[in-house]
C-alpha atoms as a PDB file:
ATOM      1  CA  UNK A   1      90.712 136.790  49.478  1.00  0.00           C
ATOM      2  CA  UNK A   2      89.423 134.344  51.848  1.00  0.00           C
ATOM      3  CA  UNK A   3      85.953 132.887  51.841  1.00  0.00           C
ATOM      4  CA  UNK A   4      84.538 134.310  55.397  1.00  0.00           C
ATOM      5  CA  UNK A   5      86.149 137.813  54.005  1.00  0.00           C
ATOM      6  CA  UNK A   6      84.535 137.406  50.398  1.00  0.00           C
ATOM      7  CA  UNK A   7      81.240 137.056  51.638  1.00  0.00           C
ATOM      8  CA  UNK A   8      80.955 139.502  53.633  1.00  0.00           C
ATOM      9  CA  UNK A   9      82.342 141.921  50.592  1.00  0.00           C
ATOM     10  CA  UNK A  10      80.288 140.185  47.651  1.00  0.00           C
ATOM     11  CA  UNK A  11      77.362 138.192  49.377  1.00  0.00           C
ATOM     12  CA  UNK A  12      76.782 134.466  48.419  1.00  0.00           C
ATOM     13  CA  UNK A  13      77.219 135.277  44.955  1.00  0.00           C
ATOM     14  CA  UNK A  14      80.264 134.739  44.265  1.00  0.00           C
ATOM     15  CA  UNK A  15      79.913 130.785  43.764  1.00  0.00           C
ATOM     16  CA  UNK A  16      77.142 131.611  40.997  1.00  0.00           C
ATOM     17  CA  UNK A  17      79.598 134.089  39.187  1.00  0.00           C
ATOM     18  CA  UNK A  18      82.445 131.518  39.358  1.00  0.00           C
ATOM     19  CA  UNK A  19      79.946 129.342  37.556  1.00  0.00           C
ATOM     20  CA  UNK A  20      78.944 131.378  35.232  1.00  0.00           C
ATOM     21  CA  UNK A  21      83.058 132.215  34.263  1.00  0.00           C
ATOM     22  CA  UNK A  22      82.611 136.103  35.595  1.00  0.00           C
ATOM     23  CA  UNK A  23      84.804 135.269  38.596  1.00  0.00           C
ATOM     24  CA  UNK A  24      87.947 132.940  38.519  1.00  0.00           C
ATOM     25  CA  UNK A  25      89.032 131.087  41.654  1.00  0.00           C
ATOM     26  CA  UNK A  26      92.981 130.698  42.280  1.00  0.00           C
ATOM     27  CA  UNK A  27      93.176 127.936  44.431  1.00  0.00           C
ATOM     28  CA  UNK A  28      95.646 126.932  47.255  1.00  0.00           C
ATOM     29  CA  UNK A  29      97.882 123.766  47.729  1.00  0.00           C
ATOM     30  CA  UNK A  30      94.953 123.195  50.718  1.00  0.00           C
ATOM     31  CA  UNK A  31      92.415 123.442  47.842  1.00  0.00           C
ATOM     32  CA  UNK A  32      90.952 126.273  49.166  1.00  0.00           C
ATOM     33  CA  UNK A  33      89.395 129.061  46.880  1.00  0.00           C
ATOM     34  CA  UNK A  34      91.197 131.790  46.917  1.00  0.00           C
ATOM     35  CA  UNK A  35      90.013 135.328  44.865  1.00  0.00           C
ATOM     36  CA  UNK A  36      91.603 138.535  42.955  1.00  0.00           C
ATOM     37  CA  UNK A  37      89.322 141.776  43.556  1.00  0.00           C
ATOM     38  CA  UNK A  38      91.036 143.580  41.201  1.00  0.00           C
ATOM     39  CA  UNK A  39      89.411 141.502  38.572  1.00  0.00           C
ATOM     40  CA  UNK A  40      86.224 142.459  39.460  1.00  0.00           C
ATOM     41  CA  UNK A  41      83.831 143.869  37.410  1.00  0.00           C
ATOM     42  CA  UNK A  42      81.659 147.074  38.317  1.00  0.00           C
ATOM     43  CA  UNK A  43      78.672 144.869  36.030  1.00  0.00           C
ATOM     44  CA  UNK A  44      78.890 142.593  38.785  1.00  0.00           C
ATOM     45  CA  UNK A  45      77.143 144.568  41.459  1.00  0.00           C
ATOM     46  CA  UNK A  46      74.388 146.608  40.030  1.00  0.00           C
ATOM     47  CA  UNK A  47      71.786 144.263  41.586  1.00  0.00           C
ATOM     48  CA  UNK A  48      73.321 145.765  44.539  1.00  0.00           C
ATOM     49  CA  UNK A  49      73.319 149.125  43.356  1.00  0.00           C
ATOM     50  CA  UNK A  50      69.396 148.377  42.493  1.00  0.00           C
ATOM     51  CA  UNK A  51      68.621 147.430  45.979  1.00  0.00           C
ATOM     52  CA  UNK A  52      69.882 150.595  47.450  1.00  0.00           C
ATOM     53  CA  UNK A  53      67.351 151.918  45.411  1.00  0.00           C
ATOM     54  CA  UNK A  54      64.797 154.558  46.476  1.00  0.00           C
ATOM     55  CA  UNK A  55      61.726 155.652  44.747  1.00  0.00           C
ATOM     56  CA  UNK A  56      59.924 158.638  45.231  1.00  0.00           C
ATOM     57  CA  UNK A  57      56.494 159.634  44.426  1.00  0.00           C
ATOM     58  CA  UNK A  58      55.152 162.653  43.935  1.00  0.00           C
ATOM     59  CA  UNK A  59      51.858 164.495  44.844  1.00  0.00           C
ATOM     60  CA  UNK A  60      50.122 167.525  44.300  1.00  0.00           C
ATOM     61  CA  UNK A  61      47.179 169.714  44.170  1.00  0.00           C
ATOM     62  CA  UNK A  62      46.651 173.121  43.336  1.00  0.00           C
ATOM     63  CA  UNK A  63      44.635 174.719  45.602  1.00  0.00           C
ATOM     64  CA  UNK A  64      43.746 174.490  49.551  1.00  0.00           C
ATOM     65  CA  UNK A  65      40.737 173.252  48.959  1.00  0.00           C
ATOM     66  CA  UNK A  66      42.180 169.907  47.773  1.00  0.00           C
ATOM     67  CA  UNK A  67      44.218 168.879  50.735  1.00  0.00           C
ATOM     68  CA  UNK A  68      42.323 165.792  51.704  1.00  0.00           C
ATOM     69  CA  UNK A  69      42.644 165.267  47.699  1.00  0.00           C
ATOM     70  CA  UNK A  70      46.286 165.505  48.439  1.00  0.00           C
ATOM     71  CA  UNK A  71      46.548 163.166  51.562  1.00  0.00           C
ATOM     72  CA  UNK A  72      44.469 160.488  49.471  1.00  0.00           C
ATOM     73  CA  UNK A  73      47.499 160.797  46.591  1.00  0.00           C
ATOM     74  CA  UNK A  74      50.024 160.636  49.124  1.00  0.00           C
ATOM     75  CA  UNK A  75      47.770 157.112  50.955  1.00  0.00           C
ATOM     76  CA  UNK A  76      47.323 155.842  47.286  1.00  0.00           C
ATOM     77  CA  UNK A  77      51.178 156.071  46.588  1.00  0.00           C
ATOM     78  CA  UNK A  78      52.104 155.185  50.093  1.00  0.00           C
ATOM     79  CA  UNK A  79      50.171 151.499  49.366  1.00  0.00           C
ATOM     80  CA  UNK A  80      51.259 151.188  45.478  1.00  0.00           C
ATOM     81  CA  UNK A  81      55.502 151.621  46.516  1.00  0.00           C
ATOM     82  CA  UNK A  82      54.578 149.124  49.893  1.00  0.00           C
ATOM     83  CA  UNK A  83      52.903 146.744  47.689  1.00  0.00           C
ATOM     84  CA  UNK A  84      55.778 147.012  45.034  1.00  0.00           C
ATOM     85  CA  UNK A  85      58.362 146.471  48.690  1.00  0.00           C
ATOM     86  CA  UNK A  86      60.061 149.702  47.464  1.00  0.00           C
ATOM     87  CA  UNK A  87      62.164 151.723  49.492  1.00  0.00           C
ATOM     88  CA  UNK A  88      60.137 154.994  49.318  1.00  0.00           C
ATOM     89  CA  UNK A  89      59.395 158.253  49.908  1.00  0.00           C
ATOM     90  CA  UNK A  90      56.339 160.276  49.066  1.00  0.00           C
ATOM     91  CA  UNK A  91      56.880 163.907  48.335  1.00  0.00           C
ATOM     92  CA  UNK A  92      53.341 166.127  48.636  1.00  0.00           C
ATOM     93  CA  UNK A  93      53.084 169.837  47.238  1.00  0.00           C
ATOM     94  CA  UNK A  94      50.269 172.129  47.445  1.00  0.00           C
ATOM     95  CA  UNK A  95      50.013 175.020  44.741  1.00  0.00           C
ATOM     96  CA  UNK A  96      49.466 175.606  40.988  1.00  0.00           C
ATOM     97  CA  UNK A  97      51.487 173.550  38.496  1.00  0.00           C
ATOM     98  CA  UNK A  98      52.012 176.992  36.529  1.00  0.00           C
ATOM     99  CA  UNK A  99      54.530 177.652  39.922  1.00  0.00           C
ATOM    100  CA  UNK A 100      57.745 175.461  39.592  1.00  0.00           C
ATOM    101  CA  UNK A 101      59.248 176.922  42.472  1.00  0.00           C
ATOM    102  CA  UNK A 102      57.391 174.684  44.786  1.00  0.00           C
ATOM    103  CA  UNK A 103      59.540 173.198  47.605  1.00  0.00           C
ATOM    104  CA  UNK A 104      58.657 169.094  47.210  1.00  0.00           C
ATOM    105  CA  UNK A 105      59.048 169.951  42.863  1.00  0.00           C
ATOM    106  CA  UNK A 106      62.521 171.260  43.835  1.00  0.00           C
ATOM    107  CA  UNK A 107      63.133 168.405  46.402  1.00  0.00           C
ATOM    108  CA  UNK A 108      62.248 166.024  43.711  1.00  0.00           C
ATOM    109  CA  UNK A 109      64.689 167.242  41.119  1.00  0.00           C
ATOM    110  CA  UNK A 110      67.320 167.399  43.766  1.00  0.00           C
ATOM    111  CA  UNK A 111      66.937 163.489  44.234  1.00  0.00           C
ATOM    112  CA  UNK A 112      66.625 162.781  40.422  1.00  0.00           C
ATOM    113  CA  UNK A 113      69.700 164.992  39.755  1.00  0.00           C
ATOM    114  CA  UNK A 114      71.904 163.777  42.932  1.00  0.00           C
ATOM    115  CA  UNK A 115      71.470 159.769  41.563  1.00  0.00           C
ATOM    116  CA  UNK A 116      72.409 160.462  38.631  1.00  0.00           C
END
């Protein structure tokens, strides 16, 4: 693979893993570097696969009476996951925790359950 190609597939690692002996360079009578992706290895991108991470935080309160306690959670969790520069999403319930059939609970285990 070519270098303008194998940067846009790997990034500007791929000098750094050649260094490090994870990637090794076939070069060309031009003395250009030249790349096998099938020797790639999956290891190699999960800093990738952590950046297309998303958090989520969850909120909740049990009664109607505790909705502004509820929008403070969801403020307070809003500025922790900004401060952290998380990709985030705050999920907010109102009811009892006794109740598991709460629509943000389920929404929550859906996301949990899908990244795995």
């Amino acid at each position: 693979m070519a270098l303008a190609k194998r940067h846009r597939h790997l990034g500007c690692r791929s000098r750094r893993w050649e260094a490090s002996g994870w990637l090794i360079a076939e070069h060309t009578v031009g003395g250009h570097r030249r790349y096998d992706m099938a020797k790639l290895r999956p290891e190699m991108f999960r800093a990738q696969a952590e950046a297309n991470r998303c958090t989520v935080a969850y909120g909740r309160v049990s009664s109607h009476d505790q909705k502004d306690d509820l929008e403070r959670q969801k403020q307070v969790l809003e500025l922790y996951c900004a401060q952290q520069s998380w990709t985030f999403e705050v999920i907010a319930d109102l009811g009892s925790g006794m109740n598991y059939h709460k629509k943000g609970l389920k929404r929550l285990l859906d996301a949990i359950i899908k990244v795995r």
